[in-house]
N, C-alpha and C. Protein backbone atom coordinates (compact mmCIF):
# COMPACT_ATOMS: atom_id res chain seq x y z
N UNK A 1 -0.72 1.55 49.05
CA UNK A 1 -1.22 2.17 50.25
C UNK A 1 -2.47 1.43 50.75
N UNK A 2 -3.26 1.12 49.80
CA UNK A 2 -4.81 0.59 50.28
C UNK A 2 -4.04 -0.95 50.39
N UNK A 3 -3.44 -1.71 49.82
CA UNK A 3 -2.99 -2.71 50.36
C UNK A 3 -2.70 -3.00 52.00
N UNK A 4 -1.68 -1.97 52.07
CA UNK A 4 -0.80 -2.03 53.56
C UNK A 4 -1.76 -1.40 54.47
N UNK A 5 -2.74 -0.69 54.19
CA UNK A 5 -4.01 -0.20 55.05
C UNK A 5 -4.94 -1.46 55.52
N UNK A 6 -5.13 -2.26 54.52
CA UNK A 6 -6.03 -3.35 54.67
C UNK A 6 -5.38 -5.32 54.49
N UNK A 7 -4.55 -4.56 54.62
CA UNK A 7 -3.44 -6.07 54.64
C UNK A 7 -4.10 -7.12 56.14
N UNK A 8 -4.10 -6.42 56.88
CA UNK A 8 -4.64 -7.55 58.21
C UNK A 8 -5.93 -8.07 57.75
N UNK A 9 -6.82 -7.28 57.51
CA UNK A 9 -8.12 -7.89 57.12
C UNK A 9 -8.34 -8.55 55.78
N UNK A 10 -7.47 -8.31 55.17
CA UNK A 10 -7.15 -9.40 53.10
C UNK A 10 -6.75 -10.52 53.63
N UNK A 11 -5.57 -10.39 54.85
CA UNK A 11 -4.87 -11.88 54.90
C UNK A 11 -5.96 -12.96 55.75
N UNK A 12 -6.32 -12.14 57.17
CA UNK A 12 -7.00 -12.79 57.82
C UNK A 12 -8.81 -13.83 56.75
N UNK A 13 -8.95 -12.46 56.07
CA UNK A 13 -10.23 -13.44 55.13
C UNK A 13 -9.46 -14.06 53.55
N UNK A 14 -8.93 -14.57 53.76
CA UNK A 14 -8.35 -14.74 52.25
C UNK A 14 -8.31 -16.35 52.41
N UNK A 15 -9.59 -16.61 52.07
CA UNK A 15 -9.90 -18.00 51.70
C UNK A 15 -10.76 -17.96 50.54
N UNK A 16 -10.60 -19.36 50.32
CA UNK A 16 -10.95 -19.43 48.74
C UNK A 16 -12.78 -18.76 48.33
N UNK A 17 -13.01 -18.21 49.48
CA UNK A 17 -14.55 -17.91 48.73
C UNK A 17 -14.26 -16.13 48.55
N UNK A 18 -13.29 -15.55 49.27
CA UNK A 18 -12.83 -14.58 49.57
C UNK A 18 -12.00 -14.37 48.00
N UNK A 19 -11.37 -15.13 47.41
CA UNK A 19 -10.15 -14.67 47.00
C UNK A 19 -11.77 -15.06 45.33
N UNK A 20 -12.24 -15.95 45.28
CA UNK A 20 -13.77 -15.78 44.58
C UNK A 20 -14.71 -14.48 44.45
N UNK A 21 -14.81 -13.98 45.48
CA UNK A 21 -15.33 -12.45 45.37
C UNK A 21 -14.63 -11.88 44.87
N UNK A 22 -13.56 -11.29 44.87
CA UNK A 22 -12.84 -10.80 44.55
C UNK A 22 -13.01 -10.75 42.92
N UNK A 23 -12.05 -12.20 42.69
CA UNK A 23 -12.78 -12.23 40.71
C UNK A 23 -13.61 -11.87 40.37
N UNK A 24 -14.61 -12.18 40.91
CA UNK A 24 -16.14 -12.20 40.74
C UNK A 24 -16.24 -10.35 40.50
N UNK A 25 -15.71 -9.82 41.54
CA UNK A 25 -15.87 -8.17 41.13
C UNK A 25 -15.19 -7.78 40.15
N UNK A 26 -14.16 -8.31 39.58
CA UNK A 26 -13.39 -7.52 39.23
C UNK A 26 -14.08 -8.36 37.38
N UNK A 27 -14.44 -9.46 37.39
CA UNK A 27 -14.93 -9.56 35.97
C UNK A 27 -16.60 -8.78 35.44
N UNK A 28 -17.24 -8.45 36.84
CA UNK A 28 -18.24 -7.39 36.67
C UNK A 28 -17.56 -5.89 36.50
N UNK A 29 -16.64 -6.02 36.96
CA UNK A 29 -16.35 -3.92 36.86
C UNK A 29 -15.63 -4.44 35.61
N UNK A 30 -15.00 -5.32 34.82
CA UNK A 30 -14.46 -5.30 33.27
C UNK A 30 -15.83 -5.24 32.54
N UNK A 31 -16.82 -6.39 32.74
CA UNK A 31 -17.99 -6.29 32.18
C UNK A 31 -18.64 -4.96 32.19
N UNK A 32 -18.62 -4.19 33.19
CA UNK A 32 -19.32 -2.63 33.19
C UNK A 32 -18.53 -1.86 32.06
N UNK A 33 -17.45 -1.91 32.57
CA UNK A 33 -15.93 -1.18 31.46
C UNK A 33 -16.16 -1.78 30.11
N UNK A 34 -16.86 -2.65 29.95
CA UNK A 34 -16.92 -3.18 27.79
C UNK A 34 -18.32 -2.38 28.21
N UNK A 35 -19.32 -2.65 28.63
CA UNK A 35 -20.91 -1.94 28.41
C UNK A 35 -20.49 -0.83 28.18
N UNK A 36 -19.55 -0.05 29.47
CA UNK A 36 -20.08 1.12 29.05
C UNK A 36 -19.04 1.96 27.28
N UNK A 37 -18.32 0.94 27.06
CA UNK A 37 -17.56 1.23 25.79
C UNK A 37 -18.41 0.67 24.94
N UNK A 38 -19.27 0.13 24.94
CA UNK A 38 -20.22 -0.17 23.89
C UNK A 38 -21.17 1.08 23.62
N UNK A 39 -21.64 1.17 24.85
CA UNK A 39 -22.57 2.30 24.34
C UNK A 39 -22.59 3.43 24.47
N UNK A 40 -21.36 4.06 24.28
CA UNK A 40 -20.92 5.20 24.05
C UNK A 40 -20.80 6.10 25.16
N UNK A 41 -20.99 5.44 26.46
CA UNK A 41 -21.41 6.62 27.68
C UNK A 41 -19.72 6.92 28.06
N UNK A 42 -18.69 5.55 27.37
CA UNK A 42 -17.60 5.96 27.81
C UNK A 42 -16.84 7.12 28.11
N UNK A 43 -15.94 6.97 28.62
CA UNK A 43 -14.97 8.33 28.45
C UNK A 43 -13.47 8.41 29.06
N UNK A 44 -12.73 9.07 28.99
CA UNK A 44 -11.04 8.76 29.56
C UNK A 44 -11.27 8.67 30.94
N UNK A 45 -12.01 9.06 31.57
CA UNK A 45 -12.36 8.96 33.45
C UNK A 45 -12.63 7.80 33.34
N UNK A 46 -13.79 7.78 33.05
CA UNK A 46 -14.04 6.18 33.72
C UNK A 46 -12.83 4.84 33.48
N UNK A 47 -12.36 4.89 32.06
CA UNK A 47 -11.14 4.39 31.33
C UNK A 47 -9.86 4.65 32.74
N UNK A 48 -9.48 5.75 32.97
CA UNK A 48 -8.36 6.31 33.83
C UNK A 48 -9.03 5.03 34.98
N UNK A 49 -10.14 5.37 35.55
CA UNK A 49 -10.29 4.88 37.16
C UNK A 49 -10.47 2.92 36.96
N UNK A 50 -11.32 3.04 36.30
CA UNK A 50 -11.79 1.54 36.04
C UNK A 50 -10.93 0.45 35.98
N UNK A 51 -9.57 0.66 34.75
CA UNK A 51 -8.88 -0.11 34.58
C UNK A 51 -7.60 -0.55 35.57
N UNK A 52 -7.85 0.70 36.14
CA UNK A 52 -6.36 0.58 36.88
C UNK A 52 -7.30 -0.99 38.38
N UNK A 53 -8.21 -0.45 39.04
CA UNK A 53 -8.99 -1.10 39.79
C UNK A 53 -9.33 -2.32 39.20
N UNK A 54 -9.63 -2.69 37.71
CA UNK A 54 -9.66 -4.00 37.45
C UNK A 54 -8.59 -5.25 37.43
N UNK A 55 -7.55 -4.48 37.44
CA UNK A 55 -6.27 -5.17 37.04
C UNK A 55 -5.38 -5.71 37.83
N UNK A 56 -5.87 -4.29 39.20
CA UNK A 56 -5.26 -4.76 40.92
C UNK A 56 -6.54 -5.86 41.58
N UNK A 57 -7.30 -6.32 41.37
CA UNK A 57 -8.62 -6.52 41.88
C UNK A 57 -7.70 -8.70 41.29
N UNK A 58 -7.36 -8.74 39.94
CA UNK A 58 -7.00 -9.71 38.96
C UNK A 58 -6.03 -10.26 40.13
N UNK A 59 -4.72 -9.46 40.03
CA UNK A 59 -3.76 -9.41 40.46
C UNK A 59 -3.79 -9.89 42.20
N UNK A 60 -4.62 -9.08 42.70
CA UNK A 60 -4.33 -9.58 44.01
C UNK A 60 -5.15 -10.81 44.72
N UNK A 61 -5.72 -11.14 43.26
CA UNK A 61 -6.48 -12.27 43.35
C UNK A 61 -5.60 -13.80 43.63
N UNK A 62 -4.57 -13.77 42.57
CA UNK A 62 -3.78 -14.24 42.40
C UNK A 62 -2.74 -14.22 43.31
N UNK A 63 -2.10 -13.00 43.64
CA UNK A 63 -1.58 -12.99 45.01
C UNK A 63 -2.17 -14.11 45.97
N UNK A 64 -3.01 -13.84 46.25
CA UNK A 64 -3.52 -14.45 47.68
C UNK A 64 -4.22 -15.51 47.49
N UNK A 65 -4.71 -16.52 46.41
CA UNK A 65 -5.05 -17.49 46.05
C UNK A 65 -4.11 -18.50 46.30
N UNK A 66 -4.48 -19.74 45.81
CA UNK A 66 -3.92 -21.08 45.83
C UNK A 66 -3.14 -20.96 44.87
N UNK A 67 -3.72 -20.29 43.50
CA UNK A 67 -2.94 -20.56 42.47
C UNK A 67 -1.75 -19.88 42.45
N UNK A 68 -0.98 -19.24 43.04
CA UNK A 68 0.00 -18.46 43.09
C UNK A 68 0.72 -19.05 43.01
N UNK A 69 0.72 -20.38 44.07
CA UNK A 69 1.67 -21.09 44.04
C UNK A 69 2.28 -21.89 42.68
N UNK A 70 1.37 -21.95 41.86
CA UNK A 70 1.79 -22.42 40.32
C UNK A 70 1.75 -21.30 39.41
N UNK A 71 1.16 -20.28 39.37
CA UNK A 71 1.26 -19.25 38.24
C UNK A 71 2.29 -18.49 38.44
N UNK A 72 2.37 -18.19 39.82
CA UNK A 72 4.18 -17.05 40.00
C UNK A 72 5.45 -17.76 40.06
N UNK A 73 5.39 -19.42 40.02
CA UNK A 73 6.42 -20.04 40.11
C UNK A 73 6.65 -19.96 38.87
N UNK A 74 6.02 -20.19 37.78
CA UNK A 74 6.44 -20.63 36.38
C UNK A 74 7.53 -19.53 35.94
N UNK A 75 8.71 -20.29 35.68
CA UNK A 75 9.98 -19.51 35.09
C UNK A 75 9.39 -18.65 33.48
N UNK A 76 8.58 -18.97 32.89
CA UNK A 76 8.21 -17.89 31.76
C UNK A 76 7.67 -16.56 32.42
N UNK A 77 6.83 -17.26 33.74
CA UNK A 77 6.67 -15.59 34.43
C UNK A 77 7.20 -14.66 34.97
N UNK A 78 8.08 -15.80 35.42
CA UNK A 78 9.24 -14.70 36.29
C UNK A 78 10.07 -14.09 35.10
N UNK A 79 10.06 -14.62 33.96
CA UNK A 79 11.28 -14.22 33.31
C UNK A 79 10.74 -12.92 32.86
N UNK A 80 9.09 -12.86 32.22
CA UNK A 80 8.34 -11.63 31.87
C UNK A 80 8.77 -10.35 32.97
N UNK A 81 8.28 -10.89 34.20
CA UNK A 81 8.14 -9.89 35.56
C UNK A 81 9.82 -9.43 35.47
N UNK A 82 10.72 -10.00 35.70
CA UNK A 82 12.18 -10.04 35.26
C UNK A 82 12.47 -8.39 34.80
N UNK A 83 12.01 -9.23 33.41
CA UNK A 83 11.71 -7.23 32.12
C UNK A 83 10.76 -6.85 31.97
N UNK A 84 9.84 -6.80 32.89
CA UNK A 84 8.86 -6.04 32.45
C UNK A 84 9.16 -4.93 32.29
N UNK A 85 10.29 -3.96 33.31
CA UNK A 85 10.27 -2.43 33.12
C UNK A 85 10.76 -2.53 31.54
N UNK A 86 11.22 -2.78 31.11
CA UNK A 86 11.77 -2.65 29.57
C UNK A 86 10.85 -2.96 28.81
N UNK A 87 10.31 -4.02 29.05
CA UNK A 87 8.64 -4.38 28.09
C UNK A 87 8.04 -3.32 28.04
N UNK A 88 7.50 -2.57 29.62
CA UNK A 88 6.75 -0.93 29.59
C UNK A 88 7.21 0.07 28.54
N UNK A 89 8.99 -0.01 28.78
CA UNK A 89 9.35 1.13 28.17
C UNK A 89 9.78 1.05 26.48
N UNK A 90 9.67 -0.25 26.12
CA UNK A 90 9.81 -0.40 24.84
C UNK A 90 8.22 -1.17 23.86
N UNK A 91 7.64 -1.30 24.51
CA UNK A 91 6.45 -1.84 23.90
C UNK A 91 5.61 -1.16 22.96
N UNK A 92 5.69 0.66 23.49
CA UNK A 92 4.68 1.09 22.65
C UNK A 92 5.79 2.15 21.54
N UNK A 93 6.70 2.33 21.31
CA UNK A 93 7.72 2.36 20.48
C UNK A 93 7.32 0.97 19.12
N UNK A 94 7.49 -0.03 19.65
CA UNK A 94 7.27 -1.33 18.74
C UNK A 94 6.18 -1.32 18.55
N UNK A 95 4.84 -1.16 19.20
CA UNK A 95 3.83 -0.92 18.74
C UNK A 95 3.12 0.13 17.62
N UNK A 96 3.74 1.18 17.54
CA UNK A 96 3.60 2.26 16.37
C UNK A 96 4.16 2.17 15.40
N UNK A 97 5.78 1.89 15.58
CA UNK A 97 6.52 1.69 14.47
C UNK A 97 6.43 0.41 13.48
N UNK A 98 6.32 -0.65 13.83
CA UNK A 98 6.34 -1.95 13.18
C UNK A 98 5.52 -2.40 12.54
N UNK A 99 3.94 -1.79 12.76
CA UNK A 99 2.69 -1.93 11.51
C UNK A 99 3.27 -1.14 10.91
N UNK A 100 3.67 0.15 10.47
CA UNK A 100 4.00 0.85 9.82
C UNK A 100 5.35 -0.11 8.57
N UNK A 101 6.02 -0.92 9.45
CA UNK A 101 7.18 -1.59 8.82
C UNK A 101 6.38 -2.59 8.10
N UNK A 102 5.70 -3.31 8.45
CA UNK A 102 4.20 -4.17 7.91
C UNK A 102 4.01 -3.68 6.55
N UNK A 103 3.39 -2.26 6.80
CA UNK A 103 3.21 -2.26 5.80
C UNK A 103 3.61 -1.65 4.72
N UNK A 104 5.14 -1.26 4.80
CA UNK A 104 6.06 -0.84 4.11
C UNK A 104 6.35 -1.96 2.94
N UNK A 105 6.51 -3.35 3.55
CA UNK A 105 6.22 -4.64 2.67
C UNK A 105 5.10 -4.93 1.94
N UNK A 106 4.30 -4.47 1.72
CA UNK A 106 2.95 -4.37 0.98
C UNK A 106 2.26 -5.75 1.43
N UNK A 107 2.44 -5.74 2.66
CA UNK A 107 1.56 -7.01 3.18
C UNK A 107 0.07 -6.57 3.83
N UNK A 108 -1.10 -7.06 3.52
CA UNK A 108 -2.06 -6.47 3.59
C UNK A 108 -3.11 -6.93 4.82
N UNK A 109 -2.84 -5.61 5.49
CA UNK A 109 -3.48 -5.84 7.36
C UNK A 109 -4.91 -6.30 7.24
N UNK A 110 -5.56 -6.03 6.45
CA UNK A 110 -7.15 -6.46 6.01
C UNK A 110 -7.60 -7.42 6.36
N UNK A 111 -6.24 -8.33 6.24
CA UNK A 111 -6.44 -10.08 5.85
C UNK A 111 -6.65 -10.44 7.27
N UNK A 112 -7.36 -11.24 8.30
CA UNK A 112 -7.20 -11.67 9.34
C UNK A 112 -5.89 -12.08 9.65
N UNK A 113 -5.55 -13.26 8.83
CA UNK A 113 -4.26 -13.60 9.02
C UNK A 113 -2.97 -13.10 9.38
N UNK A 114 -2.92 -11.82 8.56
CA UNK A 114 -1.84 -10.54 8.67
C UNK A 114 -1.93 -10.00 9.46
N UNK A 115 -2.74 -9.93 9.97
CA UNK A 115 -3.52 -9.41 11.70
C UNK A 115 -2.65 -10.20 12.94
N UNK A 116 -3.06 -11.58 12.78
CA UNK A 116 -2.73 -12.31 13.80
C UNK A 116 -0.59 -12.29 13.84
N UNK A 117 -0.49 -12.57 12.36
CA UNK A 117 1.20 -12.77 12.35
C UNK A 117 1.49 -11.26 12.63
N UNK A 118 0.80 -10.01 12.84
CA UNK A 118 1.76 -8.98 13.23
C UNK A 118 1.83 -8.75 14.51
N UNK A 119 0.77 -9.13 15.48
CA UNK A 119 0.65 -9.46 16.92
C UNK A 119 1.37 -10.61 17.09
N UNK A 120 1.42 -11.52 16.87
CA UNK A 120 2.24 -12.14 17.24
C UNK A 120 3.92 -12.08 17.02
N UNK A 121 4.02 -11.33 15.81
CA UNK A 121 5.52 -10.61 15.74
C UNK A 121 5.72 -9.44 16.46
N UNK A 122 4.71 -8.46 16.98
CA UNK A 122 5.05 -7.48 17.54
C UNK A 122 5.66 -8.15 19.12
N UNK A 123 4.53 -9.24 19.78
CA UNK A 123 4.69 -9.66 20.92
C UNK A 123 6.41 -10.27 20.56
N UNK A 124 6.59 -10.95 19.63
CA UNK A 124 8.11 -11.54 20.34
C UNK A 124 8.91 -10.62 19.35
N UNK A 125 8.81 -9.56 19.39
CA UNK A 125 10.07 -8.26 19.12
C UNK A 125 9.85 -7.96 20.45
N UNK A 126 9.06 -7.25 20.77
CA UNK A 126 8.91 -6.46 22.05
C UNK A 126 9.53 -7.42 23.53
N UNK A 127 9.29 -8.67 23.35
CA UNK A 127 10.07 -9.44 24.25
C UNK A 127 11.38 -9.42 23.59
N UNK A 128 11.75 -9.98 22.68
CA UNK A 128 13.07 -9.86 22.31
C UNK A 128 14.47 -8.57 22.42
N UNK A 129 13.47 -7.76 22.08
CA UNK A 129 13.69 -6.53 22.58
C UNK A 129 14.33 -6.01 23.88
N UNK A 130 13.17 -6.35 24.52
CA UNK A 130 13.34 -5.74 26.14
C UNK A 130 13.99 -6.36 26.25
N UNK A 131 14.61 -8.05 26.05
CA UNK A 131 15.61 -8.91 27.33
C UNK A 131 16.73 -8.23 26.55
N UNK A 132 16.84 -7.99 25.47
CA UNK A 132 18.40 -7.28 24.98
C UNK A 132 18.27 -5.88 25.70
N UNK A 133 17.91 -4.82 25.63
CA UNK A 133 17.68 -3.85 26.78
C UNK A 133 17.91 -3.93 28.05
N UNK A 134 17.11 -5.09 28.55
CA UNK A 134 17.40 -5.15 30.76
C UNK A 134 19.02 -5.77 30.23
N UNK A 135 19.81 -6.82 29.59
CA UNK A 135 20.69 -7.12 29.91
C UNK A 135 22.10 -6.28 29.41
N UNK A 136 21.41 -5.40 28.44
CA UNK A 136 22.83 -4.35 28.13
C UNK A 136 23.02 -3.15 28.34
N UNK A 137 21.41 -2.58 28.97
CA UNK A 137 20.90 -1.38 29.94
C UNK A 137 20.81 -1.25 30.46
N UNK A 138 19.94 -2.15 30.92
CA UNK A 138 19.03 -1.65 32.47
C UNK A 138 19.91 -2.29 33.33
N UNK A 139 20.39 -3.49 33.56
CA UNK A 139 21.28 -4.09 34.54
C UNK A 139 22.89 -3.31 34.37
N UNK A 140 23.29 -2.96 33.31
CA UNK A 140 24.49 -2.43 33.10
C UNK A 140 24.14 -0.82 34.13
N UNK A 141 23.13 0.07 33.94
CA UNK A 141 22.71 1.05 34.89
C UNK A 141 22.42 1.08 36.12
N UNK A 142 22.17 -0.56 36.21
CA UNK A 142 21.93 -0.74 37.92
C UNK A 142 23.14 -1.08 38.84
N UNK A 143 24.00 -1.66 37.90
CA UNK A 143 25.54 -1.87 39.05
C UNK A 143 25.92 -0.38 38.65
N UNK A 144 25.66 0.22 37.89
CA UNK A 144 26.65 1.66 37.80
C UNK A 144 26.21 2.28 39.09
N UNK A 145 25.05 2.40 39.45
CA UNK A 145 24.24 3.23 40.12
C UNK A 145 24.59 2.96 41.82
C-alpha cells in the first residue's frame, strides 16, 4: 500500500544518493533494533514494528538500485524466491526438530564447530526440503486449483 501510495515520488527520486539514504536508514533503525536488544529496553513491539520496516527499507533498496540488475538476475536467487513459500512453511518445522536429531547422536552443540555444521545442515535440508515440496505440492496444488 505505502509502496503504490508513494511509487511516483520513489521512482521519480531514485537515484543513487536516494537509493543510499535509504540503506543508510535502514542500517541505523537495525543498529537501534541491536541497542535496544542489548540493553534490555527491548520488547515484542518494537521487535513486531522495527523488523518488518528494516527489511522493506533493504529490499526496496535493492529494488530500485543499480544492483538489481545483478542480484535479482542471479539464477540461485530466483531459484530461492522460486520456493520461498515452502522455505516459509517448512523452515521452522526443520528448525526445532533437527537440533533435537543433533542431538539424539550425541554430537555436542557446545563445540563451535557443531554449531556451524548444524546451520549449515539445517540451511540445505530446509532448501532441500522445500524444492521437494513446491515440486510435488505446491505446483501439483496449483494446476489442480
Amino acid at each position: 500500500w505505502l509502496f503504490k501510495k508513494w511509487q511516483p515520488f520513489i521512482l521519480k527520486k531514485s537515484t543513487k544518493q536516494f537509493n543510499s539514504l535509504i540503506k543508510l536508514l535502514g542500517v541505523m533503525l537495525f543498529l537501534l533494533n541491536m541497542f535496544l536488544f542489548n540493553s534490555g529496553i527491548y520488547s515484542h513491539f518494537i521487535n513486531t514494528i522495527l523488523t518488518p520496516i528494516i527489511i522493506s527499507l533493504f529490499v526496496l533498496s535493492f529494488v530500485l538500485g543499480e544492483e538489481s540488475n545483478n542480484i535479482l538476475t542471479v539464477k540461485p536467487i530466483q531459484f530461492l524466491g522460486k520456493i520461498s513459500y515452502s522455505i516459509y512453511l517448512n523452515h521452522l518445522f526443520i528448525l526445532i526438530y533437527f537440533p533435537k536429531l543433533f542431538l539424539l547422536t550425541g554430537i555436542n552443540l557446545d563445540e563451535i564447530f557443531n554449531q556451524f555444521l548444524l546451520i549449515g545442515l539445517i540451511i540445505f535440508i530446509t532448501i532441500f526440503f522445500s524444492k521437494f515440496t513446491y515440486n510435488y505440492i505446491e505446483k501439483v496444488f496449483y494446476r489442480r486449483l
